[in-house]
C-alpha atoms as a PDB file:
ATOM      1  CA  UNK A   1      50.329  12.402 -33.261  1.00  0.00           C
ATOM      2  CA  UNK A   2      47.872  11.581 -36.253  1.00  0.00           C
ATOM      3  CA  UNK A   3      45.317  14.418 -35.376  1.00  0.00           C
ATOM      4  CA  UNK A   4      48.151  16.595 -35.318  1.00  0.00           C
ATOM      5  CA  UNK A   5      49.153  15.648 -38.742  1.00  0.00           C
ATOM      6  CA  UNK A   6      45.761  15.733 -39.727  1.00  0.00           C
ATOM      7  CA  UNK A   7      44.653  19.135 -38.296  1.00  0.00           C
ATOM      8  CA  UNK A   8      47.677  20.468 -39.820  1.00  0.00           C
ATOM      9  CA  UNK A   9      47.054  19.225 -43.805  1.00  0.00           C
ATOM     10  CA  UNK A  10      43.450  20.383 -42.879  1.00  0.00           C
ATOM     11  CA  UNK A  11      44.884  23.785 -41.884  1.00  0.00           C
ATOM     12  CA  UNK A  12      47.121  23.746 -45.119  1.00  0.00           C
ATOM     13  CA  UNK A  13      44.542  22.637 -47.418  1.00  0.00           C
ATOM     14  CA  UNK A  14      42.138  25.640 -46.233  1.00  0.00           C
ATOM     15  CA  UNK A  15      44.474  28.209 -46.604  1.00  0.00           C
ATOM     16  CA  UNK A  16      45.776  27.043 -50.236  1.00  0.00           C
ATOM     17  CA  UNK A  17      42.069  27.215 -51.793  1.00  0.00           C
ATOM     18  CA  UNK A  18      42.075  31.354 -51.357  1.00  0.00           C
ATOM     19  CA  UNK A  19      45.160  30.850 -53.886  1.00  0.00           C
ATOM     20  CA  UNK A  20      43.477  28.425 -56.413  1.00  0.00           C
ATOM     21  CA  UNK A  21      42.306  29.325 -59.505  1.00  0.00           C
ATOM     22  CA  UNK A  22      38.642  28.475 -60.539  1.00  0.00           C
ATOM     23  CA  UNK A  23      37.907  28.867 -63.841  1.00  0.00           C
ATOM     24  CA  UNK A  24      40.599  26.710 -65.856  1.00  0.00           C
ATOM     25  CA  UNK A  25      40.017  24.436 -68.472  1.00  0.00           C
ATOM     26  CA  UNK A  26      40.722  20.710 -68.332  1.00  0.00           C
ATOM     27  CA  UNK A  27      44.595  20.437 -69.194  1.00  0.00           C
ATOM     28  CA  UNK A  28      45.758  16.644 -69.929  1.00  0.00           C
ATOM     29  CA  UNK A  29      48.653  15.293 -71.021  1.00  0.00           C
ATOM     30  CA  UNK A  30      48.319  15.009 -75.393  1.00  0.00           C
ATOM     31  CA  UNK A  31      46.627  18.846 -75.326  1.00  0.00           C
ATOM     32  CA  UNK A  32      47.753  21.500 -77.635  1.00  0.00           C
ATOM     33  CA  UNK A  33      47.708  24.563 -75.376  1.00  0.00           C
ATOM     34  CA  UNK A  34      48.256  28.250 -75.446  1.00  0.00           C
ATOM     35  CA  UNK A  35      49.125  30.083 -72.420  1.00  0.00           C
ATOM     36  CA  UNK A  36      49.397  33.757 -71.587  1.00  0.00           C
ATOM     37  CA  UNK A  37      52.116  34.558 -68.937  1.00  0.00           C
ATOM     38  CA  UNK A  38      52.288  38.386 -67.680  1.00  0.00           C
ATOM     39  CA  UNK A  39      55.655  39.793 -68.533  1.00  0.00           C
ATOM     40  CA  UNK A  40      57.497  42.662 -66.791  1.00  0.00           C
ATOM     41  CA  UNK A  41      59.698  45.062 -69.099  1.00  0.00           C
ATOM     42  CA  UNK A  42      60.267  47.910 -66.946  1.00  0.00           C
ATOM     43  CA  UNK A  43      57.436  49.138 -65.304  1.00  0.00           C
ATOM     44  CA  UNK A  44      54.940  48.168 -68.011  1.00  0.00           C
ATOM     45  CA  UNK A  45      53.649  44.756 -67.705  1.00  0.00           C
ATOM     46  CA  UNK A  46      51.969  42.571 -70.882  1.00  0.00           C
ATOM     47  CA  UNK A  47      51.001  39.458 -71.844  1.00  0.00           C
ATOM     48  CA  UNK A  48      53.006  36.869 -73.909  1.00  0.00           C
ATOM     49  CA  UNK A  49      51.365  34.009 -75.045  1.00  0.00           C
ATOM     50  CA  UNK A  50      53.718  30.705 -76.329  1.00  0.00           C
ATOM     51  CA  UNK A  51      52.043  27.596 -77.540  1.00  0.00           C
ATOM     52  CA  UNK A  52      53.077  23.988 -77.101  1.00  0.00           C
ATOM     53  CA  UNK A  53      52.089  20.165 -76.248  1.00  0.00           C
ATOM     54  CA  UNK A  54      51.746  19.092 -72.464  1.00  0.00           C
ATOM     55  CA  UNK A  55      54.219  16.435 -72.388  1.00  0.00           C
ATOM     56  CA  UNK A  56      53.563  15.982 -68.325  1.00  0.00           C
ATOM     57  CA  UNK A  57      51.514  17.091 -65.591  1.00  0.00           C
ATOM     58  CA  UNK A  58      51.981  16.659 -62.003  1.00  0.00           C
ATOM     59  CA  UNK A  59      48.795  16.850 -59.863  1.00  0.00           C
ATOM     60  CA  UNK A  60      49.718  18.556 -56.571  1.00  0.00           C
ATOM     61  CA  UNK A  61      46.583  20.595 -55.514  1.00  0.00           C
ATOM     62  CA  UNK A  62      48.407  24.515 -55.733  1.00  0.00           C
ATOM     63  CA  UNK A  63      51.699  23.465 -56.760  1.00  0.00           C
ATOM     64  CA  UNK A  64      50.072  21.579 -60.065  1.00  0.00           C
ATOM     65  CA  UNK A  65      52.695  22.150 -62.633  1.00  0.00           C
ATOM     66  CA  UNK A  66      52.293  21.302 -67.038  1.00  0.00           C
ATOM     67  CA  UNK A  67      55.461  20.556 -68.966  1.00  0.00           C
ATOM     68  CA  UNK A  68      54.988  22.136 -72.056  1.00  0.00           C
ATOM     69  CA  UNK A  69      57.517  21.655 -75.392  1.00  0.00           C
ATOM     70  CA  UNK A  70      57.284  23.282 -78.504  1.00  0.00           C
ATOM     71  CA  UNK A  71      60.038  23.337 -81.541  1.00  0.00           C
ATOM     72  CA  UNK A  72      61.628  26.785 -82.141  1.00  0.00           C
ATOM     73  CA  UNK A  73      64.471  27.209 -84.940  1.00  0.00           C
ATOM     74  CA  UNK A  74      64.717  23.343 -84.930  1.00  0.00           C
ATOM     75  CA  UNK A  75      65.688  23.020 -81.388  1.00  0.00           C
ATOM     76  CA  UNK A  76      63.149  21.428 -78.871  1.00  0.00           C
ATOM     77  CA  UNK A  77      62.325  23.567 -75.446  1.00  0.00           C
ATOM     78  CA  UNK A  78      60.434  22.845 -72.737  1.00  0.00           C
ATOM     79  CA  UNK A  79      59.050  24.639 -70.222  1.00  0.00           C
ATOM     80  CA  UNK A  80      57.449  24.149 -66.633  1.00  0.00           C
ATOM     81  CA  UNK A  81      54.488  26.202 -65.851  1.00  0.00           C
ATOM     82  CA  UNK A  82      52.928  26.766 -62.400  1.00  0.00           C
ATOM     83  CA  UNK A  83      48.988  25.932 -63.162  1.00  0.00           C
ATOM     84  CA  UNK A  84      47.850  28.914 -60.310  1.00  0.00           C
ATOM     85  CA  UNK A  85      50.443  31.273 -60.263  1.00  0.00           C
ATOM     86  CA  UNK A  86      48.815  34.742 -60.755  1.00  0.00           C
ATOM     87  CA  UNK A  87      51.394  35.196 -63.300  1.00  0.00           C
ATOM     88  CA  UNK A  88      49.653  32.821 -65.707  1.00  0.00           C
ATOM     89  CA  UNK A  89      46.505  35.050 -67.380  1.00  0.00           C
ATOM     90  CA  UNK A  90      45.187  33.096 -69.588  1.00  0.00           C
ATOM     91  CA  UNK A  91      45.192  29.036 -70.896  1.00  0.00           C
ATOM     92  CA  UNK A  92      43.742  27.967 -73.589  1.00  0.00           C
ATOM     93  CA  UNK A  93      42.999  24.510 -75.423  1.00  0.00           C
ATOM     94  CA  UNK A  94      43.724  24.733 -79.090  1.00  0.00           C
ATOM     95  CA  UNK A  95      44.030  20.886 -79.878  1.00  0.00           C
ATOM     96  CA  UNK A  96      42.926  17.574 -77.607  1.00  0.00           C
ATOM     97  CA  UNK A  97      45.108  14.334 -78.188  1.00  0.00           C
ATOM     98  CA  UNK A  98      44.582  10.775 -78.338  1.00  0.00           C
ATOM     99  CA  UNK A  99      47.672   9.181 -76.577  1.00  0.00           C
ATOM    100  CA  UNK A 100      48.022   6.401 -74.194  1.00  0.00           C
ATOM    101  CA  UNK A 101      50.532   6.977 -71.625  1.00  0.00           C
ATOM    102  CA  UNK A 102      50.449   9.427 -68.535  1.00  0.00           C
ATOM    103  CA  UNK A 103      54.030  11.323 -69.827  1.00  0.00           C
ATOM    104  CA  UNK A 104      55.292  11.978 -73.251  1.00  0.00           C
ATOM    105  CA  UNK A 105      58.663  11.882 -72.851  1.00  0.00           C
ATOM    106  CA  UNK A 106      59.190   9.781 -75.530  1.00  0.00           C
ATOM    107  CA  UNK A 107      58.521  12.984 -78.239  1.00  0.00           C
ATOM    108  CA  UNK A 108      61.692  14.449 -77.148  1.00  0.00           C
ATOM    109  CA  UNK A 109      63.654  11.767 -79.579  1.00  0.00           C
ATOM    110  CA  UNK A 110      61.466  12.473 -82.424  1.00  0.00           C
ATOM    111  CA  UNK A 111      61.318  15.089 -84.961  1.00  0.00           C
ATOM    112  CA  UNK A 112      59.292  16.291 -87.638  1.00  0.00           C
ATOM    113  CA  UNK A 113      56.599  14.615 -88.747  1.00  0.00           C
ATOM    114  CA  UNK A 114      57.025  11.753 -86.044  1.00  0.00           C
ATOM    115  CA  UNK A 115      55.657  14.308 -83.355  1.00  0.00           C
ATOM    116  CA  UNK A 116      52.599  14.212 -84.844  1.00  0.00           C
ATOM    117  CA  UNK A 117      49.676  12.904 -82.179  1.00  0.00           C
ATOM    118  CA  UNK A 118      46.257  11.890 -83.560  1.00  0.00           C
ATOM    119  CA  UNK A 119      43.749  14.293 -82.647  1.00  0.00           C
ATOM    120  CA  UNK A 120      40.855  13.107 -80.461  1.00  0.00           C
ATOM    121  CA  UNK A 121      37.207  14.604 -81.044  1.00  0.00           C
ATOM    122  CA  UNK A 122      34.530  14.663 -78.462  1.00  0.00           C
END
């Protein structure tokens, strides 16, 4: 029964790297980000870009997902993105943070300038 188990992820595991993107940048929880997601209006197709803090990220080889939250008109939203979907164009690292805990849940009490994270340099 283990073999089959194993021949299967094996199986799995092959057919998701076709699907993987290679050329992304390394997202971590604290980064400022700025992603590009294609957009369908009608049947012309474009790219909007919205910018925001990764507040989580689940590793999950093709289903790796960011949490992303930004402020707009003084209400917090977040959003989940799929890391490989073809729908995603374009990610891009504006700002690296210095934080010290794997989710940052925790900003979604604060406001202003409370939300502030201290910016790490390499």
């Amino acid at each position: 029964m283990n073999t089959y188990k194993y021949m299967r992820n094996k199986i799995i595991s092959r057919i998701e790297e076709k699907f993987k993107k290679q050329s992304l940048p390394n997202i971590e929880v604290g980064d400022s980000i700025r992603i590009g997601v294609l957009i369908e209006e009608g049947n012309k197709e474009r790219t909007q870009f919205s910018e925001g803090v990764v507040i989580a990220k689940n590793n999950s080889n093709l289903n790796t997902t960011i949490t992303i939250r930004k402020i707009l008109q003084n209400i917090g939203v977040e959003k989940v993105y799929l890391v490989h979907s073809p729908r995603i164009k374009k990610i891009e690292i504006t700002r690296k943070s210095k934080i010290r805990r794997a989710k940052l849940f925790y900003l979604r009490n604060r406001s202003g300038k409370a939300t502030r994270l201290k910016q790490r340099f390499n």
